[in-house]
Protein backbone atom coordinates (compact mmCIF):
# COMPACT_ATOMS: atom_id res chain seq x y z
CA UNK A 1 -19.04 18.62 77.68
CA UNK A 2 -21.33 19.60 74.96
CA UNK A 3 -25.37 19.92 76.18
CA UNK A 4 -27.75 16.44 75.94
CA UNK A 5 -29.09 14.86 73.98
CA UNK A 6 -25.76 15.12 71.68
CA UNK A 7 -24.62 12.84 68.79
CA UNK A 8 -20.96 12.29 68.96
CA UNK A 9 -18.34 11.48 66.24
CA UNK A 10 -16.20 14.27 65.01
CA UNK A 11 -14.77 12.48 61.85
CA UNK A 12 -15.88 10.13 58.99
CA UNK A 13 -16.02 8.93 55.58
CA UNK A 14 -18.64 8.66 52.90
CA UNK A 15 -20.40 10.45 49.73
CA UNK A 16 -21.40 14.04 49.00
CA UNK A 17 -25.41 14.59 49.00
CA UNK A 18 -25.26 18.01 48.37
CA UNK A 19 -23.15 21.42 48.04
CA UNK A 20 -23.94 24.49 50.43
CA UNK A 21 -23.39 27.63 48.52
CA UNK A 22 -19.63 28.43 48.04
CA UNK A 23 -18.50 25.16 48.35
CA UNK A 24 -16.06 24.58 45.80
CA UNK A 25 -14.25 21.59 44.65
CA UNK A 26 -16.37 18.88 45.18
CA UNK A 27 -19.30 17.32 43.14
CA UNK A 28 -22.23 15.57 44.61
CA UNK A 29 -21.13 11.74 44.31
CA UNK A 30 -17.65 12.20 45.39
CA UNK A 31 -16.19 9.84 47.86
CA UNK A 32 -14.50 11.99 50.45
CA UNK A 33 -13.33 11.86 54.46
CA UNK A 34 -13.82 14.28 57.02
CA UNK A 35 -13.30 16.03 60.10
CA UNK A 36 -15.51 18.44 61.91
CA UNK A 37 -16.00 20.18 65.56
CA UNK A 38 -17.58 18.46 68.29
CA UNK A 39 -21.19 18.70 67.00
CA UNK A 40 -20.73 17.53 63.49
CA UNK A 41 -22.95 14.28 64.06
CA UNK A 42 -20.09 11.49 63.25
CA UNK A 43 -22.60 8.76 64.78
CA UNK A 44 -25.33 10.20 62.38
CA UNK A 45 -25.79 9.24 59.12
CA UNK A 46 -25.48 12.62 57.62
CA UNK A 47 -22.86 15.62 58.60
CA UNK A 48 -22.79 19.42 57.16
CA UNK A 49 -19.04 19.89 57.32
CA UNK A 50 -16.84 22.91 55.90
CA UNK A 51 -15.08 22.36 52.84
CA UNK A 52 -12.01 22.93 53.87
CA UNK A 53 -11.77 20.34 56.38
CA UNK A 54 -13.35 17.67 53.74
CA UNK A 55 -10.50 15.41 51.10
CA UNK A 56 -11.30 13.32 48.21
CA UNK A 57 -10.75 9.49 48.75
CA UNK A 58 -8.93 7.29 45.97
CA UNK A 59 -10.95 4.44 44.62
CA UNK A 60 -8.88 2.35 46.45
CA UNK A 61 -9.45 3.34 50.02
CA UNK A 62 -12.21 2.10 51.71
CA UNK A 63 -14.63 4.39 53.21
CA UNK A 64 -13.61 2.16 57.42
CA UNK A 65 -10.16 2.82 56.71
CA UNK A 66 -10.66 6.57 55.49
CA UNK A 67 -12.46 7.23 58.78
CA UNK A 68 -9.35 5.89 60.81
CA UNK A 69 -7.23 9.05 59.22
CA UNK A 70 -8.43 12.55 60.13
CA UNK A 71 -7.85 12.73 63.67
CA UNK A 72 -5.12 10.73 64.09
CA UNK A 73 -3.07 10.93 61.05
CA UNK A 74 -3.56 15.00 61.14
CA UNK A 75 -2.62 15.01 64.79
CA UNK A 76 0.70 12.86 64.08
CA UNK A 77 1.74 15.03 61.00
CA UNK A 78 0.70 18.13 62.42
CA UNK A 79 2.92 17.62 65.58
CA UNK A 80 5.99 15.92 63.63
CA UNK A 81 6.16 18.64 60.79
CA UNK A 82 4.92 22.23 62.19
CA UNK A 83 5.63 21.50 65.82
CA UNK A 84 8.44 19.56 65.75
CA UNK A 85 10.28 20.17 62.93
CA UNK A 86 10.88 16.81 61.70
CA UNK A 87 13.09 15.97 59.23
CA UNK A 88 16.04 12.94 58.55
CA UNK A 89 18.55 12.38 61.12
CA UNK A 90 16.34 13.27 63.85
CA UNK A 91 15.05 11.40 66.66
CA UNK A 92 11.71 11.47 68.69
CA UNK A 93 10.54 9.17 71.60
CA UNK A 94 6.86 8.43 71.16
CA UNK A 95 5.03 7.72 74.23
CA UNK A 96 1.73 5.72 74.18
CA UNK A 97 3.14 4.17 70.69
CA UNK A 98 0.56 1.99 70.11
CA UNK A 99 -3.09 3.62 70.73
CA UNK A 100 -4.38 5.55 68.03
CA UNK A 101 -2.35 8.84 67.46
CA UNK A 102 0.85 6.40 68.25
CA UNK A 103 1.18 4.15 65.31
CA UNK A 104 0.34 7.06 62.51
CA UNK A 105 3.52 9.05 64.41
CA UNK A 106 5.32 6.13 63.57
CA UNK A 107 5.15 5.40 60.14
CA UNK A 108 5.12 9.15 59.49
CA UNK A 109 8.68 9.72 61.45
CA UNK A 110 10.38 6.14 59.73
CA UNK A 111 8.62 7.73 55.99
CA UNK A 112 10.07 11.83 57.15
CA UNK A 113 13.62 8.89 57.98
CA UNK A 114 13.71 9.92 62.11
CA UNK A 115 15.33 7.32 64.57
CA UNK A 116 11.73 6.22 66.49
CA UNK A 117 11.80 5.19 69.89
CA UNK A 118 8.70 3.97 70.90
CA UNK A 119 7.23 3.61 74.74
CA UNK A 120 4.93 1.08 75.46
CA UNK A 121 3.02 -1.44 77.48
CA UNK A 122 4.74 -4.96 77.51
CA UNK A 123 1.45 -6.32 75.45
CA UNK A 124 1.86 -3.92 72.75
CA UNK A 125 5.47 -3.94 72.03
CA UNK A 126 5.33 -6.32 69.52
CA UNK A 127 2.86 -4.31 67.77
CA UNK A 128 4.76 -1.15 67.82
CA UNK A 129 7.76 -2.85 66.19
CA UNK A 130 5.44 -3.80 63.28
CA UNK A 131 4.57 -0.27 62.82
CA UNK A 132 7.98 0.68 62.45
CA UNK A 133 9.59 1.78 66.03
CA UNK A 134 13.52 1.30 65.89
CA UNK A 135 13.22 0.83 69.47
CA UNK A 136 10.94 -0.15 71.44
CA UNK A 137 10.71 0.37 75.34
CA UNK A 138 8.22 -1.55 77.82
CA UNK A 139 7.67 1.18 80.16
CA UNK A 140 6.11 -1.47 82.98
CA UNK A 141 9.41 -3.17 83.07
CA UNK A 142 12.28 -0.73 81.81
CA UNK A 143 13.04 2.69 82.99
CA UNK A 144 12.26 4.99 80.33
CA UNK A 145 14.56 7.55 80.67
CA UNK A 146 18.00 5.21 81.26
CA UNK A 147 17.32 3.25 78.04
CA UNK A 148 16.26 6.54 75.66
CA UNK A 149 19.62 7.81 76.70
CA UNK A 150 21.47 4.21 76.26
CA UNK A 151 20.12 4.37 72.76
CA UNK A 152 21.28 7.81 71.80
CA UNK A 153 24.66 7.71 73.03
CA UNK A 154 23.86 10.22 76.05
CA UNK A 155 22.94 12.62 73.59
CA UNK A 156 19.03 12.16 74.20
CA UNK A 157 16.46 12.99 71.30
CA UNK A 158 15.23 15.94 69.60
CA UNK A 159 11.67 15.62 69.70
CA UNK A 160 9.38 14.15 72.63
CA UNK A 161 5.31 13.30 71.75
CA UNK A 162 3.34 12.50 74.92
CA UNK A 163 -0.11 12.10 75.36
CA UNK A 164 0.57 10.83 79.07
CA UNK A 165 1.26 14.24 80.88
CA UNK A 166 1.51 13.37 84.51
CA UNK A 167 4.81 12.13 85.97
CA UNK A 168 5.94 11.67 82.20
CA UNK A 169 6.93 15.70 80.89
CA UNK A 170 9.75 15.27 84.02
CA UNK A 171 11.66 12.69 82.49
CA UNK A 172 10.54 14.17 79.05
CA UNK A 173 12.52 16.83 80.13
CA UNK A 174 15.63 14.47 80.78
CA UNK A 175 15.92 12.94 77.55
CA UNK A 176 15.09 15.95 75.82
CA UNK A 177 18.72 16.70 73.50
CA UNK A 178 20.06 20.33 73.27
CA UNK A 179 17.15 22.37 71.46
CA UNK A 180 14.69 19.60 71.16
CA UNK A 181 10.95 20.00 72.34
CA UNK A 182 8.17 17.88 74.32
CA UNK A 183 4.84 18.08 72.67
CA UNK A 184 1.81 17.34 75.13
CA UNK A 185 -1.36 16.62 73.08
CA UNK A 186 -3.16 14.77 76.13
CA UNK A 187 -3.49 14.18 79.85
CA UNK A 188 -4.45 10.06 79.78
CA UNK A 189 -2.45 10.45 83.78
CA UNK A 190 -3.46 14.00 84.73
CA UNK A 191 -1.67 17.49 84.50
CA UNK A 192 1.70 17.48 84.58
CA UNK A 193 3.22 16.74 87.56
CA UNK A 194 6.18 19.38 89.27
CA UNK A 195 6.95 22.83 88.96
CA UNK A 196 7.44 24.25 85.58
CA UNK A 197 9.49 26.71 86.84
CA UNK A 198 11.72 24.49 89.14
CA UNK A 199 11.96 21.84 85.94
CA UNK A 200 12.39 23.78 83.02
CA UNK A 201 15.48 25.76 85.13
CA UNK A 202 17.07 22.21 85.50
CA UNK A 203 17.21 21.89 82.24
CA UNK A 204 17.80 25.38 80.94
CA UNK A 205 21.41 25.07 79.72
CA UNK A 206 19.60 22.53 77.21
CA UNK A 207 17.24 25.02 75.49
CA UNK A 208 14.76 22.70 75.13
CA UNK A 209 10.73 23.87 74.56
CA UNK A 210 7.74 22.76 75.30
CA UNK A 211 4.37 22.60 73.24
CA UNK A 212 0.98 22.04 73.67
CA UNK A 213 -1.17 20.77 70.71
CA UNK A 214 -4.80 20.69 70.07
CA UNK A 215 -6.00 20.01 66.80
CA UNK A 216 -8.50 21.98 67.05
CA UNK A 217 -6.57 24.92 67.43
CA UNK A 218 -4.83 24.21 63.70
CA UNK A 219 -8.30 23.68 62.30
CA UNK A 220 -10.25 26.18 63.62
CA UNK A 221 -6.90 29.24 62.61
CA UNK A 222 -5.74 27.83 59.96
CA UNK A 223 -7.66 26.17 57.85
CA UNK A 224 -6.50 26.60 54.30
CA UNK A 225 -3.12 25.18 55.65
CA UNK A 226 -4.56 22.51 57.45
CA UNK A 227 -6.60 21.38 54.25
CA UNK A 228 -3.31 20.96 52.45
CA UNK A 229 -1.95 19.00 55.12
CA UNK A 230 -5.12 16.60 54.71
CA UNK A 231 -4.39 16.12 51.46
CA UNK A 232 -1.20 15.40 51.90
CA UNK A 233 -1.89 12.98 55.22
CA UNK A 234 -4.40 11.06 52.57
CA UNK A 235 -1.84 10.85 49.99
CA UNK A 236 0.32 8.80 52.56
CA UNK A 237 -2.81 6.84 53.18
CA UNK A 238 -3.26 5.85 49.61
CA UNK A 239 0.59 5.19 48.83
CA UNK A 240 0.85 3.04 51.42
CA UNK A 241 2.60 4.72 54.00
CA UNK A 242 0.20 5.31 56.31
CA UNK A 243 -0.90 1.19 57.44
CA UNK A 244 -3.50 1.91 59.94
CA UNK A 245 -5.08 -0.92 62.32
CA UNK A 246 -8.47 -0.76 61.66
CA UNK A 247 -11.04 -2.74 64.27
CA UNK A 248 -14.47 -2.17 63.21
CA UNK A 249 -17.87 -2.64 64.85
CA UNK A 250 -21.36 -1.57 63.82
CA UNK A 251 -23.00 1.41 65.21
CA UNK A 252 -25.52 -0.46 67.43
CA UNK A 253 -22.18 -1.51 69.12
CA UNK A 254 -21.13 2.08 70.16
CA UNK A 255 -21.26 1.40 74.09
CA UNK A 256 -19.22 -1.70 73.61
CA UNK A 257 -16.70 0.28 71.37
CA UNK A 258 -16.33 2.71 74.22
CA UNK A 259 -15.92 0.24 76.84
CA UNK A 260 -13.36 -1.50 75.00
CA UNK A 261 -11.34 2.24 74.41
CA UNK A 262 -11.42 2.68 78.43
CA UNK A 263 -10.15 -0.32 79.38
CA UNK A 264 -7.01 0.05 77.27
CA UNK A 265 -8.34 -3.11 75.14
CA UNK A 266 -7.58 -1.38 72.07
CA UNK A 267 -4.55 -1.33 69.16
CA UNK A 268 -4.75 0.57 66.41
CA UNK A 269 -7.85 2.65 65.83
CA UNK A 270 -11.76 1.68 66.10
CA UNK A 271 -14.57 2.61 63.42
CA UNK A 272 -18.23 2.38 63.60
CA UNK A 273 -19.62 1.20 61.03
CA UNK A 274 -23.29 2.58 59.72
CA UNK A 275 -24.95 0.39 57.08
């Protein structure tokens, strides 16, 4: 936890005031998105971010739906492309499919022309058909692991994305295909549960990996590649690929935008907005 008082937000969109020496490629006036570290000041009016992790907006993109993109949609591509290698014909079972992160994995995976199996609450499986899931399983009601293999034949799939840790890498681990790899990128039920040693054995014959992803770790070591990516994640934005859900609320309703996000109230992706 960063020290108090703090002013949270870690991502944004809006116009250039002003250019710190070296900054290249942007003019005071431009409309542009970020992302910064924890620090930058996203509930703030103003933010001093790096160049490189700053992206000019199209005209047509609206500053509420440009501040839906950075986190998410960099954590989805980042994970589907340089982790995971993904590419047509393959498959990946997306757990979580329809908070934040979830639905920008999906529309990336149907654009990069994956098979997308999405997990789910029964609420939101409706929603995470609209977003472009071939499949769609209700976790509460179906068991996970039986209908990912029904779907692939028994062959499982190549690419696992799960935000849900706990119980979940196990059976991650089950449906995981010959050579294909789990991504963890959060904890929402705790650690993971087991022994790595004991479950990765099981499963060795398979040669299957496992990743851990932080975005934090792309931005802060690689950052000329990551600004490319951004680019590229905001060209899917403005060409229509990328359809985020965008709930927004102004910033005097921060606390009830946070209570909403713990109780699991939320689809898509909430903005504050600051007038």
């Amino acid at each position: 936890m960063p020290d108090l008082p703090h002013v949270p937000g870690v991502e944004g969109a809006g116009i250039v005031e002003a250019l710190g020496e070296g900054a290249e490629g942007f003019c005071v006036g431009d409309r542009v998105a970020w992302i910064g570290p924890i620090g930058a000041g996203g509930y703030g009016t103003h933010s001093v971010i790096a160049a490189p992790y700053v992206t000019r907006l199209a005209e047509s993109v609206d500053f509420e739906t440009a501040a839906a993109i950075p986190v998410n949609g960099m954590t989805a591509y980042h994970m589907l492309v340089n982790l995971g290698g993904a590419m047509a014909g393959k498959s990946v079972l997306v757990h979580a499919a329809a908070g934040g992160v979830g639905p920008m994995v999906l529309q990336i995976a149907k654009h990069l022309g994956m098979t997308v199996i999405a997990s789910t609450s029964t609420d939101k499986v409706g929603y995470a058909k609209d977003q472009g899931a071939d499949h769609v399983i209700d976790y509460r009601t179906e068991n996970v692991t039986e209908r990912v293999m029904e779907i692939t034949g028994g062959r499982g799939v190549d690419l696992t994305l799960n935000p849900v840790s706990g119980e979940s890498l196990k059976s991650d681990f089950d449906v995981l295909a010959p050579l294909g790899t789990a991504v963890l990128f959060g904890f929402l039920a705790g650690p993971p549960a087991g022994s790595f040693a004991e479950d990765l054995a099981k499963h060795f014959r398979k040669s299957v990996s496992v990743r851990v992803s932080d975005i934090y770790t792309y931005l802060v070591n690689r950052p000329d590649q990551f600004s490319a990516d951004m680019a590229t994640v905001f060209d899917l934005l403005e060409t229509g690929i990328l359809r985020p859900q965008v709930t927004a609320l102004p910033i005097a309703q921060a606390a009830e935008a946070h209570r909403r996000l713990e109780a699991g109230e939320t689809t898509g992706k909430l903005v504050l907005s600051i007038d």
